[in-house]
N, C-alpha and C. Protein backbone atom coordinates (compact mmCIF):
# COMPACT_ATOMS: atom_id res chain seq x y z
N UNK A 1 337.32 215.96 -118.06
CA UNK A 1 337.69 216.84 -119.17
C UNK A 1 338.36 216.09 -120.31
N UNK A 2 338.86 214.73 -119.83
CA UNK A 2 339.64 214.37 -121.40
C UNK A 2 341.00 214.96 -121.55
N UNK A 3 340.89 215.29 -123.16
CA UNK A 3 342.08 215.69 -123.01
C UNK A 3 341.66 217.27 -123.39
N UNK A 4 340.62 217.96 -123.12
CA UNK A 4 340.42 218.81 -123.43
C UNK A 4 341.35 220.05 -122.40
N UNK A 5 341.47 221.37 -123.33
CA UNK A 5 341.86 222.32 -121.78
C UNK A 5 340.67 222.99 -121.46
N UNK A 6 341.33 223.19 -120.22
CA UNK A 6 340.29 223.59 -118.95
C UNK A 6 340.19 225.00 -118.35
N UNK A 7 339.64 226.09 -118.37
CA UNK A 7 339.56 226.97 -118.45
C UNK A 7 339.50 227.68 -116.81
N UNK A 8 339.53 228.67 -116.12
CA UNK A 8 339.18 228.24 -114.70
C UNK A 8 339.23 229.52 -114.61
N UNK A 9 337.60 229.48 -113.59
CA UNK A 9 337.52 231.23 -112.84
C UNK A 9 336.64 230.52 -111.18
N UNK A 10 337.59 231.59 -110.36
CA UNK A 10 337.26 231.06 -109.19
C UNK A 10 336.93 232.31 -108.35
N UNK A 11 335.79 232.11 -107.46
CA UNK A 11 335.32 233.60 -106.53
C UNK A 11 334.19 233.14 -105.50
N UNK A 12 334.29 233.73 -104.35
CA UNK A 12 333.35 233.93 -103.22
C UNK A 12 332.26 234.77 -103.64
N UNK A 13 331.05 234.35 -103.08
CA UNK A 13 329.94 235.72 -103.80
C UNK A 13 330.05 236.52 -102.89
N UNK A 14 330.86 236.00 -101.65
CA UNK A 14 331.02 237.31 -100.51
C UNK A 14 331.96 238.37 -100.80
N UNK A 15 332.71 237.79 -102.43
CA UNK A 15 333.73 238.90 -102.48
C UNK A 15 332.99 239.69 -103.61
N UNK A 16 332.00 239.71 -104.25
CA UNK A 16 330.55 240.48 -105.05
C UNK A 16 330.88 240.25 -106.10
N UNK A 17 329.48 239.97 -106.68
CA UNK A 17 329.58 239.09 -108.20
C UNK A 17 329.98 239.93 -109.32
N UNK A 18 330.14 241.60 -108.90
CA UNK A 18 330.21 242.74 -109.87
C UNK A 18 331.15 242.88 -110.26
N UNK A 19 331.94 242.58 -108.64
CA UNK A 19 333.85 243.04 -108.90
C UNK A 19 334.16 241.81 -109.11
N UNK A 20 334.47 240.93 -108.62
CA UNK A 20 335.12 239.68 -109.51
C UNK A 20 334.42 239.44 -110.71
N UNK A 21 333.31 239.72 -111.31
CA UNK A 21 333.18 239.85 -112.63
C UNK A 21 332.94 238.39 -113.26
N UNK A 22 333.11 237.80 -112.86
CA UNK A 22 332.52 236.20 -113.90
C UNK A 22 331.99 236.21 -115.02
N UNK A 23 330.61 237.17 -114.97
CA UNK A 23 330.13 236.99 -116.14
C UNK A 23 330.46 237.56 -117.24
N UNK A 24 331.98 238.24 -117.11
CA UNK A 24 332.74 239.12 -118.35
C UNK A 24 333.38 237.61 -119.00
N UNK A 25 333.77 237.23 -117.95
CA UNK A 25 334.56 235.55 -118.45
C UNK A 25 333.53 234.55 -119.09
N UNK A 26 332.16 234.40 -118.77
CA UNK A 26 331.59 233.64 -119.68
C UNK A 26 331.37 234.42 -120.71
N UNK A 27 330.81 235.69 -121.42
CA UNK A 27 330.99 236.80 -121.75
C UNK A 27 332.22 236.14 -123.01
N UNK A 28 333.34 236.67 -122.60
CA UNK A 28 334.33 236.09 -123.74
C UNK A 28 334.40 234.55 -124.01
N UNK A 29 333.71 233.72 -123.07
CA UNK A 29 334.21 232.46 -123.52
C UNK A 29 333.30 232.25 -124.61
N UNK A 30 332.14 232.96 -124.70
CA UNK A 30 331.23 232.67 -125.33
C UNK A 30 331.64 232.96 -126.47
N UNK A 31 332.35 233.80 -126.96
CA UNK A 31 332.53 234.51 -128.00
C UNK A 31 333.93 234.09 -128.67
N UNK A 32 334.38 233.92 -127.59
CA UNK A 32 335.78 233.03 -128.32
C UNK A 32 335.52 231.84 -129.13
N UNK A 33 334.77 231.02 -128.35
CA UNK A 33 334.53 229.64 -128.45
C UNK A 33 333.05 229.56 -129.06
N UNK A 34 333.12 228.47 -130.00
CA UNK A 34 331.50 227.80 -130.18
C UNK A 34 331.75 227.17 -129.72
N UNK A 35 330.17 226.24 -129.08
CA UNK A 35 330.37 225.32 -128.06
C UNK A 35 330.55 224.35 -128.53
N UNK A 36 331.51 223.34 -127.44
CA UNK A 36 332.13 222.11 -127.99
C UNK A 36 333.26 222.07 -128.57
N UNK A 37 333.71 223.73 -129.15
CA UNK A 37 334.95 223.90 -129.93
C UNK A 37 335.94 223.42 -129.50
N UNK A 38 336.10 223.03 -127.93
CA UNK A 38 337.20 222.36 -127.75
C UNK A 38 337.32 222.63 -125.97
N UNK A 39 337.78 223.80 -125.91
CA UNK A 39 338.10 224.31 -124.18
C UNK A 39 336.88 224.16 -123.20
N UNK A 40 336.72 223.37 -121.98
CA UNK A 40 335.31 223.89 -120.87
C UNK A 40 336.10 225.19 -120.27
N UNK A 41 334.81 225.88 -119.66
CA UNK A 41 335.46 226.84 -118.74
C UNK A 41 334.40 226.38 -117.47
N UNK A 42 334.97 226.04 -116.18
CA UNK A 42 334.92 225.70 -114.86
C UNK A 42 334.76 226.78 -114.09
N UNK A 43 333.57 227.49 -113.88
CA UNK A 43 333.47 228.52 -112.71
C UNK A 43 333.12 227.86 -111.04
N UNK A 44 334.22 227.93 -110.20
CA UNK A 44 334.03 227.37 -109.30
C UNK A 44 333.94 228.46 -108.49
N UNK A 45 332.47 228.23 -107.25
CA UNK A 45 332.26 229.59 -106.82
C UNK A 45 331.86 229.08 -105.52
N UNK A 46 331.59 229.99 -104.16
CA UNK A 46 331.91 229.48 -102.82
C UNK A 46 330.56 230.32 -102.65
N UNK A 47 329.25 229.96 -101.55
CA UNK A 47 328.58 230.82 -100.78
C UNK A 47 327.39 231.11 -101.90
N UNK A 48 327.07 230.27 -102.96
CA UNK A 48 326.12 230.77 -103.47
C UNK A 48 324.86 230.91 -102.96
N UNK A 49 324.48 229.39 -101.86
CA UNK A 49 323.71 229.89 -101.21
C UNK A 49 323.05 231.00 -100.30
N UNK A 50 324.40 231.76 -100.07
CA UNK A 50 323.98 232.96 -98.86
C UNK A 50 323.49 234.37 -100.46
N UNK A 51 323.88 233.69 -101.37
CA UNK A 51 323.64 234.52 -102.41
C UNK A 51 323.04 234.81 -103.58
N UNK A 52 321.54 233.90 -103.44
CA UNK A 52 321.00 233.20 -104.46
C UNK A 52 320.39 233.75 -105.77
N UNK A 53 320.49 235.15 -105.85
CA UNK A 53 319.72 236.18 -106.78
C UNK A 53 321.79 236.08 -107.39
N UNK A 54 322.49 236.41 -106.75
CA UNK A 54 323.76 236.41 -107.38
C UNK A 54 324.17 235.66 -108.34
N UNK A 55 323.92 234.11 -107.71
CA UNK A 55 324.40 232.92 -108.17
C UNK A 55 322.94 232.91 -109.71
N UNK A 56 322.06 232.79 -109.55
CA UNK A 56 320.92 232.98 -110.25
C UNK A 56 321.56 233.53 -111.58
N UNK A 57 322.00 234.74 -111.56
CA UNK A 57 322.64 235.22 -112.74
C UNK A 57 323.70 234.57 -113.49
N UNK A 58 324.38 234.06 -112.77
CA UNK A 58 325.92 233.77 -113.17
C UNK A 58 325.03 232.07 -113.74
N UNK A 59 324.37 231.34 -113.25
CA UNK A 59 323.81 230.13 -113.49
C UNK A 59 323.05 230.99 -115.53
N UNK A 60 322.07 231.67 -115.30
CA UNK A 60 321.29 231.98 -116.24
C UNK A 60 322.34 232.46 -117.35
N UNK A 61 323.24 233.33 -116.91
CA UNK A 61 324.28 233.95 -118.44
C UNK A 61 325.37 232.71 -119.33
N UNK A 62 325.39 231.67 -118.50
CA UNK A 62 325.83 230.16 -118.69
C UNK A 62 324.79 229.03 -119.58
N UNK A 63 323.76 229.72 -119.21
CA UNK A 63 322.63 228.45 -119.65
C UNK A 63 322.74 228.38 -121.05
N UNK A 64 322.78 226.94 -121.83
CA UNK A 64 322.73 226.33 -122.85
C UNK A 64 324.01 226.37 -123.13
N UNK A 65 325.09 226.48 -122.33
CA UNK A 65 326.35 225.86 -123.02
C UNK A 65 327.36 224.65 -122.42
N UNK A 66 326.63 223.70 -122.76
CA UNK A 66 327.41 222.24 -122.48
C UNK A 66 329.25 222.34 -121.77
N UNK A 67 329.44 223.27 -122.49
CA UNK A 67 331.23 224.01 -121.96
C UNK A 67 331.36 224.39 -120.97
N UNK A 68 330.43 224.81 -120.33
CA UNK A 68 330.71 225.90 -119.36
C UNK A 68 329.98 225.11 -117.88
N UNK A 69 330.83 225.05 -116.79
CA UNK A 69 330.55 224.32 -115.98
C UNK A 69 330.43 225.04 -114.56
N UNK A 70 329.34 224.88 -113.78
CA UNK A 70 329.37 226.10 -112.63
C UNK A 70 329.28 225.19 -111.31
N UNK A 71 330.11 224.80 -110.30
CA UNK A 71 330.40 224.24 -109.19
C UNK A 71 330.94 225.16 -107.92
N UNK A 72 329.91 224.75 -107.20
CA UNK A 72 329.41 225.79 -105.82
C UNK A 72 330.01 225.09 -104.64
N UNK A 73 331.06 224.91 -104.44
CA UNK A 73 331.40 224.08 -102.99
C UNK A 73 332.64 224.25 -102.21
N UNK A 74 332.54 224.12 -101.17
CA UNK A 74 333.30 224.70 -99.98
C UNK A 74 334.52 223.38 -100.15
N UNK A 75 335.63 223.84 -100.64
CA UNK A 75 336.71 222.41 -100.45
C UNK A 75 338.03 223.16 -99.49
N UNK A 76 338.30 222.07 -99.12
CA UNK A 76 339.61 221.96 -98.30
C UNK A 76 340.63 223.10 -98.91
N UNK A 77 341.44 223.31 -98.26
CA UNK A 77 342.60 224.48 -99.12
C UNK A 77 343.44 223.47 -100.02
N UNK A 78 343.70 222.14 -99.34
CA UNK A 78 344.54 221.32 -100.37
C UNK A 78 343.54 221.50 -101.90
N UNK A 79 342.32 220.73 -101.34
CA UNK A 79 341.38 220.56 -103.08
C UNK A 79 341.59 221.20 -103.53
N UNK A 80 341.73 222.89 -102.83
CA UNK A 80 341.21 223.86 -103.55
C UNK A 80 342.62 223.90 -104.44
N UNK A 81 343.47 224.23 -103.72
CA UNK A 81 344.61 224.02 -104.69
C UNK A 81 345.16 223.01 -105.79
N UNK A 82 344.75 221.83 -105.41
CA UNK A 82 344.79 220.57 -106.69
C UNK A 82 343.69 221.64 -108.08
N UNK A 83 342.87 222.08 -107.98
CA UNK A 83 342.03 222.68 -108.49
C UNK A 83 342.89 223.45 -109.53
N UNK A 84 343.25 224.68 -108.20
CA UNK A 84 343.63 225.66 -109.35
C UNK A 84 344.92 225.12 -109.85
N UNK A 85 345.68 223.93 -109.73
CA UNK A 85 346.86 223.54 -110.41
C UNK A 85 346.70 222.42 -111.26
N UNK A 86 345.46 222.08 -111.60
CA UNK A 86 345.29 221.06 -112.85
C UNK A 86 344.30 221.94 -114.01
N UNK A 87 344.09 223.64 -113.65
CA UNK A 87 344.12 224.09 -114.48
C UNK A 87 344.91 224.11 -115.66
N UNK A 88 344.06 224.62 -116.72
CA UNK A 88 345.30 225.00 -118.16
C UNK A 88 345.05 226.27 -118.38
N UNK A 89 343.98 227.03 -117.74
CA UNK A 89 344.37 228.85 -117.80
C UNK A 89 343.36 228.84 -116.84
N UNK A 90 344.24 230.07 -115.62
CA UNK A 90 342.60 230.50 -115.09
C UNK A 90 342.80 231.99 -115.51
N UNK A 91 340.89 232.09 -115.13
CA UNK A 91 340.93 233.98 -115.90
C UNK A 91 340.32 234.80 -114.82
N UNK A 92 340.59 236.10 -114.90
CA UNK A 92 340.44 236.99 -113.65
C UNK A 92 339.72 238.30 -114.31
N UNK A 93 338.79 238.64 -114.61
CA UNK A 93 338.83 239.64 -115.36
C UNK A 93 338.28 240.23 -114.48
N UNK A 94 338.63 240.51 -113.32
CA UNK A 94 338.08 241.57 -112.17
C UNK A 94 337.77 243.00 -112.17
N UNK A 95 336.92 243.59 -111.83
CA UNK A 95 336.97 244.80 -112.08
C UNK A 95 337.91 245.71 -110.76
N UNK A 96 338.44 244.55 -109.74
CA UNK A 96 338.97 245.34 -108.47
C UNK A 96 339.89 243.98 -107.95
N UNK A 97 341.02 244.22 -107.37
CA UNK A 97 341.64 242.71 -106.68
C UNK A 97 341.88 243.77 -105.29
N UNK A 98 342.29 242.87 -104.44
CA UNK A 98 343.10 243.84 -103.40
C UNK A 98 344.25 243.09 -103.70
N UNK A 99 345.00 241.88 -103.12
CA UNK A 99 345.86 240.97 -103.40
C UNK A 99 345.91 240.06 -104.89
N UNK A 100 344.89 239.64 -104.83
CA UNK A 100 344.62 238.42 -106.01
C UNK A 100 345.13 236.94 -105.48
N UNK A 101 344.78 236.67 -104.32
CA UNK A 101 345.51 235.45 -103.68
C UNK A 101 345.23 234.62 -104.93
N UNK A 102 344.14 234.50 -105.23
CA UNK A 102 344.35 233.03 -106.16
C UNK A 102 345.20 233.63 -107.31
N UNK A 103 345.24 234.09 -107.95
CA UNK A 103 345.81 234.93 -108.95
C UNK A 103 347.54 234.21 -108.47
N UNK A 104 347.71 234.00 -107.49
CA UNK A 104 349.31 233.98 -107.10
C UNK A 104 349.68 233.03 -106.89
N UNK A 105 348.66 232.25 -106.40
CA UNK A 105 348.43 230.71 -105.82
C UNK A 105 348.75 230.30 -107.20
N UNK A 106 347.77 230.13 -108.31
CA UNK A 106 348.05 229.54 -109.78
C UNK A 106 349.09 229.62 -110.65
N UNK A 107 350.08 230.92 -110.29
CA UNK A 107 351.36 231.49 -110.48
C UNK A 107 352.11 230.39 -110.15
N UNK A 108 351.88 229.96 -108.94
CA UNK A 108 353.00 229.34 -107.91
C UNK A 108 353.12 227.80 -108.93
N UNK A 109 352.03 227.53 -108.97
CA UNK A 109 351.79 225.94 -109.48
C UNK A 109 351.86 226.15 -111.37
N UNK A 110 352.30 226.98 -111.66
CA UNK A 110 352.58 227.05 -113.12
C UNK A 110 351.68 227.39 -113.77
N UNK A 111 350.20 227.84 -114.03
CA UNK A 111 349.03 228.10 -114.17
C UNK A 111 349.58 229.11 -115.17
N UNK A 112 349.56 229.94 -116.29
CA UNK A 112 348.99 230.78 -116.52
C UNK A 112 347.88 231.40 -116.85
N UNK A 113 347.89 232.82 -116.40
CA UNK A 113 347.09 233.63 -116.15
C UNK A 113 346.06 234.24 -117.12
N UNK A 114 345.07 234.72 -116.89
CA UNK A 114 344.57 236.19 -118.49
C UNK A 114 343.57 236.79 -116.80
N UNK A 115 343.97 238.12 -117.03
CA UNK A 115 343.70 238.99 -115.48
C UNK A 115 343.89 240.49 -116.14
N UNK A 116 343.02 240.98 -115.97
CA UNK A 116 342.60 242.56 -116.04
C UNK A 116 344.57 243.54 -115.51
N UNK A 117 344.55 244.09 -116.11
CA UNK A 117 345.30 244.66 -115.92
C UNK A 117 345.04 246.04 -115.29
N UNK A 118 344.90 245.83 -113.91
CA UNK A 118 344.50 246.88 -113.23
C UNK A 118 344.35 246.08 -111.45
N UNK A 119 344.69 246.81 -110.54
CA UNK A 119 344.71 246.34 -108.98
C UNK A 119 345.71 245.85 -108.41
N UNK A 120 345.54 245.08 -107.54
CA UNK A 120 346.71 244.70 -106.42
C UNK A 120 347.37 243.35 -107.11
N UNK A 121 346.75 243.06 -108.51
CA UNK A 121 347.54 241.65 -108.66
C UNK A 121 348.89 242.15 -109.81
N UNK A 122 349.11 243.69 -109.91
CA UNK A 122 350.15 244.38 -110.48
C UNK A 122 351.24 244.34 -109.73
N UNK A 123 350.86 243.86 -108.70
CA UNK A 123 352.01 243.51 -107.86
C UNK A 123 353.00 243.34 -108.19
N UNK A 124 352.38 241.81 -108.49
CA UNK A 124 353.32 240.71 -109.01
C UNK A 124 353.02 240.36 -110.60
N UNK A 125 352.15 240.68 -111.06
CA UNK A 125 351.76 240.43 -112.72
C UNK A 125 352.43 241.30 -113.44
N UNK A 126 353.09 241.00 -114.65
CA UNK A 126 353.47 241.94 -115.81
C UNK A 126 353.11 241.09 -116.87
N UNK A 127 353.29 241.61 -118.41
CA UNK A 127 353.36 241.29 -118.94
C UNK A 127 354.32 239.74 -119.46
N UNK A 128 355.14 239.72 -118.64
CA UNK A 128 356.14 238.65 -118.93
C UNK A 128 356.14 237.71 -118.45
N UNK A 129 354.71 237.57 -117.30
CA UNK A 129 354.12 236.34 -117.08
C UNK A 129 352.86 236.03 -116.67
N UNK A 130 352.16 237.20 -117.69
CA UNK A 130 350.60 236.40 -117.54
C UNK A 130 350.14 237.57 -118.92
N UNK A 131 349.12 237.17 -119.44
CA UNK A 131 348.17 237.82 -120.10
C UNK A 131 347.31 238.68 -119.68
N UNK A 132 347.88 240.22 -119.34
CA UNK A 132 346.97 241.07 -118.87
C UNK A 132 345.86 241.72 -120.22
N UNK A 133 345.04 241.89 -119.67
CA UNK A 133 343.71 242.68 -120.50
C UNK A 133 344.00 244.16 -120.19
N UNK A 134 343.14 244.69 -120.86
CA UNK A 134 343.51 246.30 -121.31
C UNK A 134 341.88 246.87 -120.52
N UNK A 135 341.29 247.95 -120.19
CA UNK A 135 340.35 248.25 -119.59
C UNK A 135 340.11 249.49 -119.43
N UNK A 136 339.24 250.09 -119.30
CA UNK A 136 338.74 251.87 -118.94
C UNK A 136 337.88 251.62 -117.18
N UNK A 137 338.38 252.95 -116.97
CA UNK A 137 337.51 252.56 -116.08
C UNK A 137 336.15 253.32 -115.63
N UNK A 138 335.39 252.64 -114.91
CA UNK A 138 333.78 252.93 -114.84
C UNK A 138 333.41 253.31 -113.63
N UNK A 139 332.58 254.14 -113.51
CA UNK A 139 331.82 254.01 -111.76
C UNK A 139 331.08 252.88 -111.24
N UNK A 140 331.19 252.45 -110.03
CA UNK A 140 331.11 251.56 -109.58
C UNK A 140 328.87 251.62 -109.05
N UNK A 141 329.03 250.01 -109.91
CA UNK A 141 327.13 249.96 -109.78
C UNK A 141 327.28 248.82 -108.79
N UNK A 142 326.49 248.67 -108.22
CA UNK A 142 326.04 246.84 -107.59
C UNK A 142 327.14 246.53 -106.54
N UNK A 143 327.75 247.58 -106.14
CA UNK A 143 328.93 247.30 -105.01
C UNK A 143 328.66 246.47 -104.25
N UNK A 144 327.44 246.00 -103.68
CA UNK A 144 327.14 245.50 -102.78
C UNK A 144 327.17 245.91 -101.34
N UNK A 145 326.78 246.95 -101.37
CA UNK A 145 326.84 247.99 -100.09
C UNK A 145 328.15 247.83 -99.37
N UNK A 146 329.18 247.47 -100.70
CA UNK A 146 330.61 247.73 -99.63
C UNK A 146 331.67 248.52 -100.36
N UNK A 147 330.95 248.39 -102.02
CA UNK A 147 332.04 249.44 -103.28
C UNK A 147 331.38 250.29 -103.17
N UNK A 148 331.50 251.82 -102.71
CA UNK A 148 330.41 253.05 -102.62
C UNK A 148 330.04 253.34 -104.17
N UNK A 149 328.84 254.38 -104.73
CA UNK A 149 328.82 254.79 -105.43
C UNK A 149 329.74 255.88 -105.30
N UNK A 150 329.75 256.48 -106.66
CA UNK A 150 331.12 257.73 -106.44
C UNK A 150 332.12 257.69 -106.84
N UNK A 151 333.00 255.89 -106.57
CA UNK A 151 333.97 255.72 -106.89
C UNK A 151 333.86 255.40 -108.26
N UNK A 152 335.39 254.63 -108.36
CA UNK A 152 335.51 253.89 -110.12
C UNK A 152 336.37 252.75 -109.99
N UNK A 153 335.72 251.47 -110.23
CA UNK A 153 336.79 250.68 -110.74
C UNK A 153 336.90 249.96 -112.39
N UNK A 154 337.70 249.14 -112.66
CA UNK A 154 337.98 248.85 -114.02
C UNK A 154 336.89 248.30 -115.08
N UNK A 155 336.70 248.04 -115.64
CA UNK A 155 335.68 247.51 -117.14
C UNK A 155 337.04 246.98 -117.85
N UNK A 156 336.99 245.70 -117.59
CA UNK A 156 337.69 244.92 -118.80
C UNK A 156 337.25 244.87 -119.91
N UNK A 157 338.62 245.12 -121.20
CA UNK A 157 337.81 245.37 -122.35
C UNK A 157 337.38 243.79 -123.09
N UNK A 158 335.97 243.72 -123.50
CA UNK A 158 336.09 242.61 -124.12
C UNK A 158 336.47 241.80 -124.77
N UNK A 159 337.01 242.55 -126.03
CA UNK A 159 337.59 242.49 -127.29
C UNK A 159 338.82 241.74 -127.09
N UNK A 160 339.49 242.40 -126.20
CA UNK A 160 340.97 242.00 -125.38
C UNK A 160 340.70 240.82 -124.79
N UNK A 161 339.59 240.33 -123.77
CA UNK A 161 339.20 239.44 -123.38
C UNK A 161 339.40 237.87 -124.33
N UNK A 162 338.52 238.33 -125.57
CA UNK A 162 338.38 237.40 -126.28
C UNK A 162 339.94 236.73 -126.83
N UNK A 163 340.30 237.54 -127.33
CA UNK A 163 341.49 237.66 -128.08
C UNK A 163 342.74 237.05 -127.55
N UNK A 164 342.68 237.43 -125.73
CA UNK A 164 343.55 236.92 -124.90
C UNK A 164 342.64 235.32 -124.96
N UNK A 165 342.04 234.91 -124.37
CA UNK A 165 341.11 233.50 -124.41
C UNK A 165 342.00 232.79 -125.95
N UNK A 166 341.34 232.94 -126.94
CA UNK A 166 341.63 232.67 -128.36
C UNK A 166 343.36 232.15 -128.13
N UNK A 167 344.65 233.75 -127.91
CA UNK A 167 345.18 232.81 -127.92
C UNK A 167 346.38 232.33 -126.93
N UNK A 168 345.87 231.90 -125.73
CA UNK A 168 346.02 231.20 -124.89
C UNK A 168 345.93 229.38 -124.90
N UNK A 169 344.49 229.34 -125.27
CA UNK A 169 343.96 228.01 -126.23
C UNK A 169 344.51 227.84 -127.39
N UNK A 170 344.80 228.42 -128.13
CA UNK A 170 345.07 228.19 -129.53
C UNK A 170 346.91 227.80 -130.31
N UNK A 171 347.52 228.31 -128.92
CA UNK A 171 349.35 228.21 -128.85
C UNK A 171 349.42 227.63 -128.04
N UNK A 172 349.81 226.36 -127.53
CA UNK A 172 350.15 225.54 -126.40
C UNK A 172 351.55 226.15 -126.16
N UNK A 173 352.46 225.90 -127.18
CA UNK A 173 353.49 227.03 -126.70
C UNK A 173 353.73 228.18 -126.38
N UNK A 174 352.98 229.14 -126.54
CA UNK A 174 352.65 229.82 -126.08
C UNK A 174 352.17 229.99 -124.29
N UNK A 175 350.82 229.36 -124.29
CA UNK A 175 350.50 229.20 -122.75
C UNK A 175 351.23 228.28 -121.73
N UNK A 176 352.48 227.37 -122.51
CA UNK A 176 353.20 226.96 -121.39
C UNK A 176 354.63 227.61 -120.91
N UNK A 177 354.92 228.76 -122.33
CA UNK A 177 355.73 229.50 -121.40
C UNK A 177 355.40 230.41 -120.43
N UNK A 178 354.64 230.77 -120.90
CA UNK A 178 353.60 232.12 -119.96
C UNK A 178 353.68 231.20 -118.15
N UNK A 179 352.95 229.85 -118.33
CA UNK A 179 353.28 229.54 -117.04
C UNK A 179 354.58 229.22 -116.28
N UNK A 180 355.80 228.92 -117.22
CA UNK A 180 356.46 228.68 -116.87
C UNK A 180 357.27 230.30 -116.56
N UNK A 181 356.77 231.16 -117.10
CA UNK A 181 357.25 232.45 -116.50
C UNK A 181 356.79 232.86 -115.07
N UNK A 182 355.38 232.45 -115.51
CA UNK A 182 354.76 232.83 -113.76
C UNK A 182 355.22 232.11 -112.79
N UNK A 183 355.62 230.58 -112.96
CA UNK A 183 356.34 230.32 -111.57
C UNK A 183 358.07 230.71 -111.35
N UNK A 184 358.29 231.28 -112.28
CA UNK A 184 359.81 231.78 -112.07
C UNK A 184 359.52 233.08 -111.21
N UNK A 185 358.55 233.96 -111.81
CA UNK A 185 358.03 235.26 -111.09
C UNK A 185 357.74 235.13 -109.71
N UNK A 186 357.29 233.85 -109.39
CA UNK A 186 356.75 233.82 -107.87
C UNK A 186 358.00 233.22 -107.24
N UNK A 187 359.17 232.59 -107.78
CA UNK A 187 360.06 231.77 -107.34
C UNK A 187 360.83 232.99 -107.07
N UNK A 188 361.26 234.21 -107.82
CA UNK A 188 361.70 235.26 -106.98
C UNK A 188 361.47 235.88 -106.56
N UNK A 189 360.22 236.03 -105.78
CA UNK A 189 359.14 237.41 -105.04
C UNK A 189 360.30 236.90 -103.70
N UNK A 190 360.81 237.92 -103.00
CA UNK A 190 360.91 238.06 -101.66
C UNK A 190 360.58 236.97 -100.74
N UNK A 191 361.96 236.09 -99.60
CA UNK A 191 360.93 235.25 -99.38
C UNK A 191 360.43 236.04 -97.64
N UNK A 192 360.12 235.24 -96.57
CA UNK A 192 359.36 235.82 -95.77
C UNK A 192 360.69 236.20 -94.44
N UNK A 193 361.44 236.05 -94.45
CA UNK A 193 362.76 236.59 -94.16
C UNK A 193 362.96 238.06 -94.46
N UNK A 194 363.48 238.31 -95.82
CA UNK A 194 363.39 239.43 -96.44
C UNK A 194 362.30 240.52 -96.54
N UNK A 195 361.20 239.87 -96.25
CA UNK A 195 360.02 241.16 -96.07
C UNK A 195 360.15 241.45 -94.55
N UNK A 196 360.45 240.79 -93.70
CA UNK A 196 360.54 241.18 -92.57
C UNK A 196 361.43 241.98 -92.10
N UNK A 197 362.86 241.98 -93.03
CA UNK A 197 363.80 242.95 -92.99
C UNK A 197 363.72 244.33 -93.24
N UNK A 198 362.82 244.09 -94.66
CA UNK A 198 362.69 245.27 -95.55
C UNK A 198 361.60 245.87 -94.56
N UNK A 199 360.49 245.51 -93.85
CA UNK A 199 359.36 246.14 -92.29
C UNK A 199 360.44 247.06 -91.68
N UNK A 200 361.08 245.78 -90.83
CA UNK A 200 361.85 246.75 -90.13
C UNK A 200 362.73 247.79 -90.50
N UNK A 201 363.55 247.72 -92.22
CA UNK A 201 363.73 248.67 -92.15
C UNK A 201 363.36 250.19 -92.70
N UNK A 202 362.31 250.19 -93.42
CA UNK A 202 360.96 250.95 -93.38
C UNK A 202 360.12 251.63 -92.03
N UNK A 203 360.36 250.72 -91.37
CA UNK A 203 360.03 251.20 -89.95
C UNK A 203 361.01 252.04 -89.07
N UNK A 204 362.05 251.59 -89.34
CA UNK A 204 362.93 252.18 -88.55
C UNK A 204 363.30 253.54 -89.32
N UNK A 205 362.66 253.70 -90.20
CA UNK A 205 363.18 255.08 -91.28
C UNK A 205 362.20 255.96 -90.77
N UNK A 206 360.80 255.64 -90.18
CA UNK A 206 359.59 256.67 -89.68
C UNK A 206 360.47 257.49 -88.37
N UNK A 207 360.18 258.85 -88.71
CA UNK A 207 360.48 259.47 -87.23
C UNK A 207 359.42 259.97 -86.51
């Protein structure tokens, strides 16, 4: 990469290419950025083989932009983590999280964020240390015979997308307080002591 920044979206195709959403993230990168303008964005993705009509898409909505880089491989949990911590933003524009492990993982290592504002990574995400996106939400298409029809999850808005991208890249001061908020945020989450307290005493409150 140089000295360029590095953009970063990371997903299993076992976790479905609909709800983690990728192609909303090339989607804005495209639009943020002309190519070469400066930032790559790195989609690193796990299982494409078991998923090849999946991966197919996410390869084709990428094609012709020298920026945009798509790497399919099974690494160690260390790699994986050198990964998401020599990021300079990763992006989440999910239409569903349950947790957002990576989402928290990149927190931990100073990473900031740009992540849909909507799901289980509200947990721990606010405004005061990551770049949430704004969104409506939609009925759920392409679940992958595991999101039913019927339901609804989020539609990140683009516009917001872009805008967050733009300026993330564009304020270095900016995106290094943001990370330096997110690892303060994770530096006081509860440590694993304290959740075990707070179980039991939640538990002990059921009659």
């Amino acid at each position: 990469a140089d000295d360029r920044l590095v953009l970063g979206v990371t997903f299993d195709h076992f976790s479905v290419l609909e709800r983690k959403n990728p192609l909303a993230a090339i989607d804005a990168f495209n639009q943020a950025f002309s190519e070469d303008e400066g930032p790559l964005l790195v989609i690193k993705t796990l299982n494409a083989a078991a998923h090849p009509d999946a991966h197919a898409r996410l390869v084709d909505r990428a094609a012709g932009r020298r920026d945009i880089r798509i790497w399919d491989a099974h690494l160690s949990r260390s790699d994986q983590f050198a990964f998401l911590s020599h990021l300079d933003v990763l992006v989440s524009l999910h239409r569903g999280e349950g947790f957002g492990a990576h989402l928290a993982e990149a927190m931990w290592f100073g990473v900031p964020c740009v992540a849909t504002r909507y799901s289980g990574n509200l947990e721990f995400m606010d405004d005061t240390c990551a770049r949430l996106v704004s969104h409506s939400m939609i009925d759920v298409a392409d679940g992958g015979m595991i999101y039913p029809s019927g339901t609804q999850w989020a539609d990140p808005d683009h516009d917001d997308a872009v805008a967050a991208l733009r300026e993330l890249v564009g304020d270095d001061e900016r995106r290094q307080a943001l990370g330096a908020a997110a690892r303060s945020k994770m530096a006081a989450r509860p440590g694993e002591a304290e959740m075990v307290e707070t179980m039991r005493e939640l538990l002990g409150s059921v009659e």
